[in-house]
N, C-alpha and C. Protein backbone atom coordinates (compact mmCIF):
# COMPACT_ATOMS: atom_id res chain seq x y z
N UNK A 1 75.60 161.11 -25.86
CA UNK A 1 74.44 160.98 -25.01
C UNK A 1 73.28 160.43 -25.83
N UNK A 2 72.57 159.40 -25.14
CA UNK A 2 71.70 158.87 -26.32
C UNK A 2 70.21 159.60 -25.68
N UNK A 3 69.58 159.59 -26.52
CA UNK A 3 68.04 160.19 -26.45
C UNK A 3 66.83 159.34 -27.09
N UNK A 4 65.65 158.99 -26.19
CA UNK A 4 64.69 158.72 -26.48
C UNK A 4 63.56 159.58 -27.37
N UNK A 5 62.94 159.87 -28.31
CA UNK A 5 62.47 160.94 -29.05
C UNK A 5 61.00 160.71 -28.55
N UNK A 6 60.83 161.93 -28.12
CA UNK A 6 59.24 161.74 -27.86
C UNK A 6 58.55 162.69 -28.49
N UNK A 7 58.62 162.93 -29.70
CA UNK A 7 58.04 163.24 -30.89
C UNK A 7 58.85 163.01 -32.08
N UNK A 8 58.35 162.76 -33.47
CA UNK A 8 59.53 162.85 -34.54
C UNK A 8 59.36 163.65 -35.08
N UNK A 9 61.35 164.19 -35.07
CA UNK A 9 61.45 165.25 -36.37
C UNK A 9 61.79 165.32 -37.35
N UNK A 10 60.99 166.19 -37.83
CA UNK A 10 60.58 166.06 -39.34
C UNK A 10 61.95 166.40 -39.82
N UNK A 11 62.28 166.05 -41.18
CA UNK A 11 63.33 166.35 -41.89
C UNK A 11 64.84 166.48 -41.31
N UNK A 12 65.08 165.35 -40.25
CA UNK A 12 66.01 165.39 -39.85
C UNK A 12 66.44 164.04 -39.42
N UNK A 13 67.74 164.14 -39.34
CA UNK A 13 68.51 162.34 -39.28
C UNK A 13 67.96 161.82 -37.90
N UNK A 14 67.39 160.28 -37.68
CA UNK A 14 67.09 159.59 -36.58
C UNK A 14 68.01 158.26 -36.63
N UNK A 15 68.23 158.01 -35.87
CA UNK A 15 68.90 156.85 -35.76
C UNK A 15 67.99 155.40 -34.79
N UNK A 16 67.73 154.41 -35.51
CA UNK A 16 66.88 153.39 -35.13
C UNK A 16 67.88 152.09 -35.29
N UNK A 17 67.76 151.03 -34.25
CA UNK A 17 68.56 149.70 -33.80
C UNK A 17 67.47 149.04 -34.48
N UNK A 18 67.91 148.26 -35.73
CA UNK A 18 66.94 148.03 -36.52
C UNK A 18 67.51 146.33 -36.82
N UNK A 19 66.54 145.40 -35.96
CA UNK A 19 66.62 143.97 -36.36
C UNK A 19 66.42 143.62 -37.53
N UNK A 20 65.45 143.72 -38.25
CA UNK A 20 65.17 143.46 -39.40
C UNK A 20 63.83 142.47 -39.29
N UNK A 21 63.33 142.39 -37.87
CA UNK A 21 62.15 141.89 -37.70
C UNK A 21 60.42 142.83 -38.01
N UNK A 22 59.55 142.50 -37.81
CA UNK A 22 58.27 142.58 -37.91
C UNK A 22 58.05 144.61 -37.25
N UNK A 23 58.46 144.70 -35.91
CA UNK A 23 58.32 145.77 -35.07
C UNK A 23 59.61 146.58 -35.99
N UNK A 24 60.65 146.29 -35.98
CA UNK A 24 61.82 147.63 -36.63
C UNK A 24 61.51 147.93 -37.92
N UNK A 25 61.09 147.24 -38.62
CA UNK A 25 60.92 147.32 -40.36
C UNK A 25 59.44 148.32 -40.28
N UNK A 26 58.44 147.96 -39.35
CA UNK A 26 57.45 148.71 -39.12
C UNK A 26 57.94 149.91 -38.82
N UNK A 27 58.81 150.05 -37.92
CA UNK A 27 58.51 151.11 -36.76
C UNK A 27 59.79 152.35 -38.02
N UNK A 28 60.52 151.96 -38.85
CA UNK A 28 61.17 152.54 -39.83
C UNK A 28 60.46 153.05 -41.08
N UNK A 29 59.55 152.27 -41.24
CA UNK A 29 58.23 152.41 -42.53
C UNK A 29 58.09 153.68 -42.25
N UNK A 30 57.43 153.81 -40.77
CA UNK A 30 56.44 155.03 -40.35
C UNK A 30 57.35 156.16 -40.16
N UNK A 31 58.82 156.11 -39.64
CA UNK A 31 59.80 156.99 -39.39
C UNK A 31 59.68 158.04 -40.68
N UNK A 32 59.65 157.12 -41.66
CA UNK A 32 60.45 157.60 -42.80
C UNK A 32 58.75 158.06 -43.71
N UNK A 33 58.05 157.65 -43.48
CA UNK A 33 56.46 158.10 -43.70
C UNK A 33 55.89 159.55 -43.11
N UNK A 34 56.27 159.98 -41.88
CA UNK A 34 56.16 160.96 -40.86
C UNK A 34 57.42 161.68 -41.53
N UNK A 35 58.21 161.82 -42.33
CA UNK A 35 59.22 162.81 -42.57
C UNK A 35 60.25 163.00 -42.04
N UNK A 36 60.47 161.55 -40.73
CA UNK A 36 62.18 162.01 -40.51
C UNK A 36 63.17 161.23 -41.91
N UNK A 37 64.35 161.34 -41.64
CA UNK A 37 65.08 160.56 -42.25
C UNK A 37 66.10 159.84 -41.59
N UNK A 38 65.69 158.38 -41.50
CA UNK A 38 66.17 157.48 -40.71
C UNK A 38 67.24 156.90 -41.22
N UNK A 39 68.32 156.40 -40.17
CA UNK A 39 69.27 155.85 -40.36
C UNK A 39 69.64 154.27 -39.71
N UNK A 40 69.60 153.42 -40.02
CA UNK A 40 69.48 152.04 -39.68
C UNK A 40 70.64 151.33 -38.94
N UNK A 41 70.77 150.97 -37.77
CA UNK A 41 72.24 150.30 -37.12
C UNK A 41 71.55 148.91 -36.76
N UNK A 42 72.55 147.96 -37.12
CA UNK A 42 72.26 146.28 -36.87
C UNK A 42 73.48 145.61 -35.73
N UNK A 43 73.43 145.56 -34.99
CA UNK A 43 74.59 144.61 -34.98
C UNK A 43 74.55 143.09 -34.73
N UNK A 44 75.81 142.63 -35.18
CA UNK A 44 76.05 141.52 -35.75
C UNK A 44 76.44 140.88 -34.17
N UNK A 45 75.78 140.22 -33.33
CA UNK A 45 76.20 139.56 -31.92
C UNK A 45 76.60 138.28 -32.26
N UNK A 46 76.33 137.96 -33.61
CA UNK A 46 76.95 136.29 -33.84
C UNK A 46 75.66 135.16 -33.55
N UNK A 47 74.28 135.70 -33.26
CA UNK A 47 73.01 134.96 -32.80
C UNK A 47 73.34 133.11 -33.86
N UNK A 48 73.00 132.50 -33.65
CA UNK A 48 73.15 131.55 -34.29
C UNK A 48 71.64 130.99 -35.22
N UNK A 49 70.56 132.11 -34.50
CA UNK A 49 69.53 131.77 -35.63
C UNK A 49 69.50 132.80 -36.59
N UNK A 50 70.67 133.59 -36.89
CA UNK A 50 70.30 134.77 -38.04
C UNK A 50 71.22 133.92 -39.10
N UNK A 51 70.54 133.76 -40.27
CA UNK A 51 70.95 133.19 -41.58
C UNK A 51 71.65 134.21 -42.34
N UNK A 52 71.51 135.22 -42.55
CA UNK A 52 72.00 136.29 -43.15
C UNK A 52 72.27 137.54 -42.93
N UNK A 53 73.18 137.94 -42.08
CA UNK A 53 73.26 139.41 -41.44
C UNK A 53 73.56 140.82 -42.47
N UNK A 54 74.11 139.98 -44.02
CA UNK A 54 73.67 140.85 -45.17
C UNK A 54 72.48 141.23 -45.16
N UNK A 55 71.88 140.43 -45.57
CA UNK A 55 70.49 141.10 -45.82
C UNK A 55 69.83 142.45 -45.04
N UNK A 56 70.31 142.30 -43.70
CA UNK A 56 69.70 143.21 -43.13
C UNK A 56 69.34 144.95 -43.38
N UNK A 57 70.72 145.00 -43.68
CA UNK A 57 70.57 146.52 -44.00
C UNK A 57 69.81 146.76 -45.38
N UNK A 58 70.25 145.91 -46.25
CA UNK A 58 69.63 145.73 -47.34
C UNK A 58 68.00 145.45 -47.36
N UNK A 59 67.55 145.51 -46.44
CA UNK A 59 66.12 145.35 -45.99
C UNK A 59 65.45 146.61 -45.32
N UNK A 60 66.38 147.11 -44.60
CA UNK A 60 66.50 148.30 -44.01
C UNK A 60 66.27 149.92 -44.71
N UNK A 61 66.66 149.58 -46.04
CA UNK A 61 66.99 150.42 -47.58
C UNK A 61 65.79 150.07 -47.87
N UNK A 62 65.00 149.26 -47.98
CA UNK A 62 63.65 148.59 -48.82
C UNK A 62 62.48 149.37 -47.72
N UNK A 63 62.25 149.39 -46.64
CA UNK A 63 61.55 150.25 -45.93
C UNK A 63 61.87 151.21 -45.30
N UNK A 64 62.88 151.58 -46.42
CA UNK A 64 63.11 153.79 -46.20
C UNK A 64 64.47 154.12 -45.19
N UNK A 65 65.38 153.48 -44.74
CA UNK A 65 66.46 153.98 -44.26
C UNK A 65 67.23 154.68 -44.99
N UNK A 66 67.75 155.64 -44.64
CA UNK A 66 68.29 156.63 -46.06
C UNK A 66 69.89 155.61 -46.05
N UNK A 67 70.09 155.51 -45.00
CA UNK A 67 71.25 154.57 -44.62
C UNK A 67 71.57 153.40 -44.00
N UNK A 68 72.19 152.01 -44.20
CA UNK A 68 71.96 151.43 -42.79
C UNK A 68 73.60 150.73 -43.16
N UNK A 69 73.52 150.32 -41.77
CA UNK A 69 74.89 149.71 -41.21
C UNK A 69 74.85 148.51 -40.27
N UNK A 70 75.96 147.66 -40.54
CA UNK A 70 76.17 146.26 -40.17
C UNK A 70 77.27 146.46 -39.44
N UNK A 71 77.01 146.06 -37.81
CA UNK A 71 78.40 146.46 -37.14
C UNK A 71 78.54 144.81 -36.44
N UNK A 72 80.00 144.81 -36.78
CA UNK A 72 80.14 143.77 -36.29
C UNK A 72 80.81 143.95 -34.59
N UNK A 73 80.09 143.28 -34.16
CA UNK A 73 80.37 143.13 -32.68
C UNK A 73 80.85 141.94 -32.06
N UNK A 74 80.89 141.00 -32.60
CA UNK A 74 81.18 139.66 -31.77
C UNK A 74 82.72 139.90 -31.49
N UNK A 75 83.62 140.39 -31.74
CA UNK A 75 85.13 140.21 -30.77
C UNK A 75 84.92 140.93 -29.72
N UNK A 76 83.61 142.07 -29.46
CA UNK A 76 83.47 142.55 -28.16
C UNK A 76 82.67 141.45 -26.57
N UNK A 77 82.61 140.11 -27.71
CA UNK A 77 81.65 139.83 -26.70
C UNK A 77 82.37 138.40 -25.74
């Protein structure tokens, strides 16, 4: 069951759909600033303007994901 959080908690795992754009890298900064400990999911849809779908998580780690993950999705699509 997925859940919208309408407060964050402190010291505990969150899970954020994290592009690696301007708003998710922000909105993970502050996650992990406020005391939860965030966990980072990307997936890989095959977009044809993403140059590097490595990088992502690896970006994800740089503004505080304790974890992140690269799921590949394109044979679902």
């Amino acid at each position: 069951m997925a859940t919208i959080l309408q407060h964050l908690p402190v010291g505990q795992k969150v899970g954020i759909a994290f592009s690696g754009g301007l708003d998710t890298s922000a909105a993970l900064h502050w996650m992990r600033n406020k005391g939860a400990v965030p966990y980072a999911y990307t997936a890989n849809l095959g977009q044809p303007d993403e140059a590097d779908y490595d990088e992502i998580p690896r970006k994800a780690i740089e503004y505080g994901a304790e974890a992140a993950r690269l799921i590949d999705c394109r044979s679902q699509l």
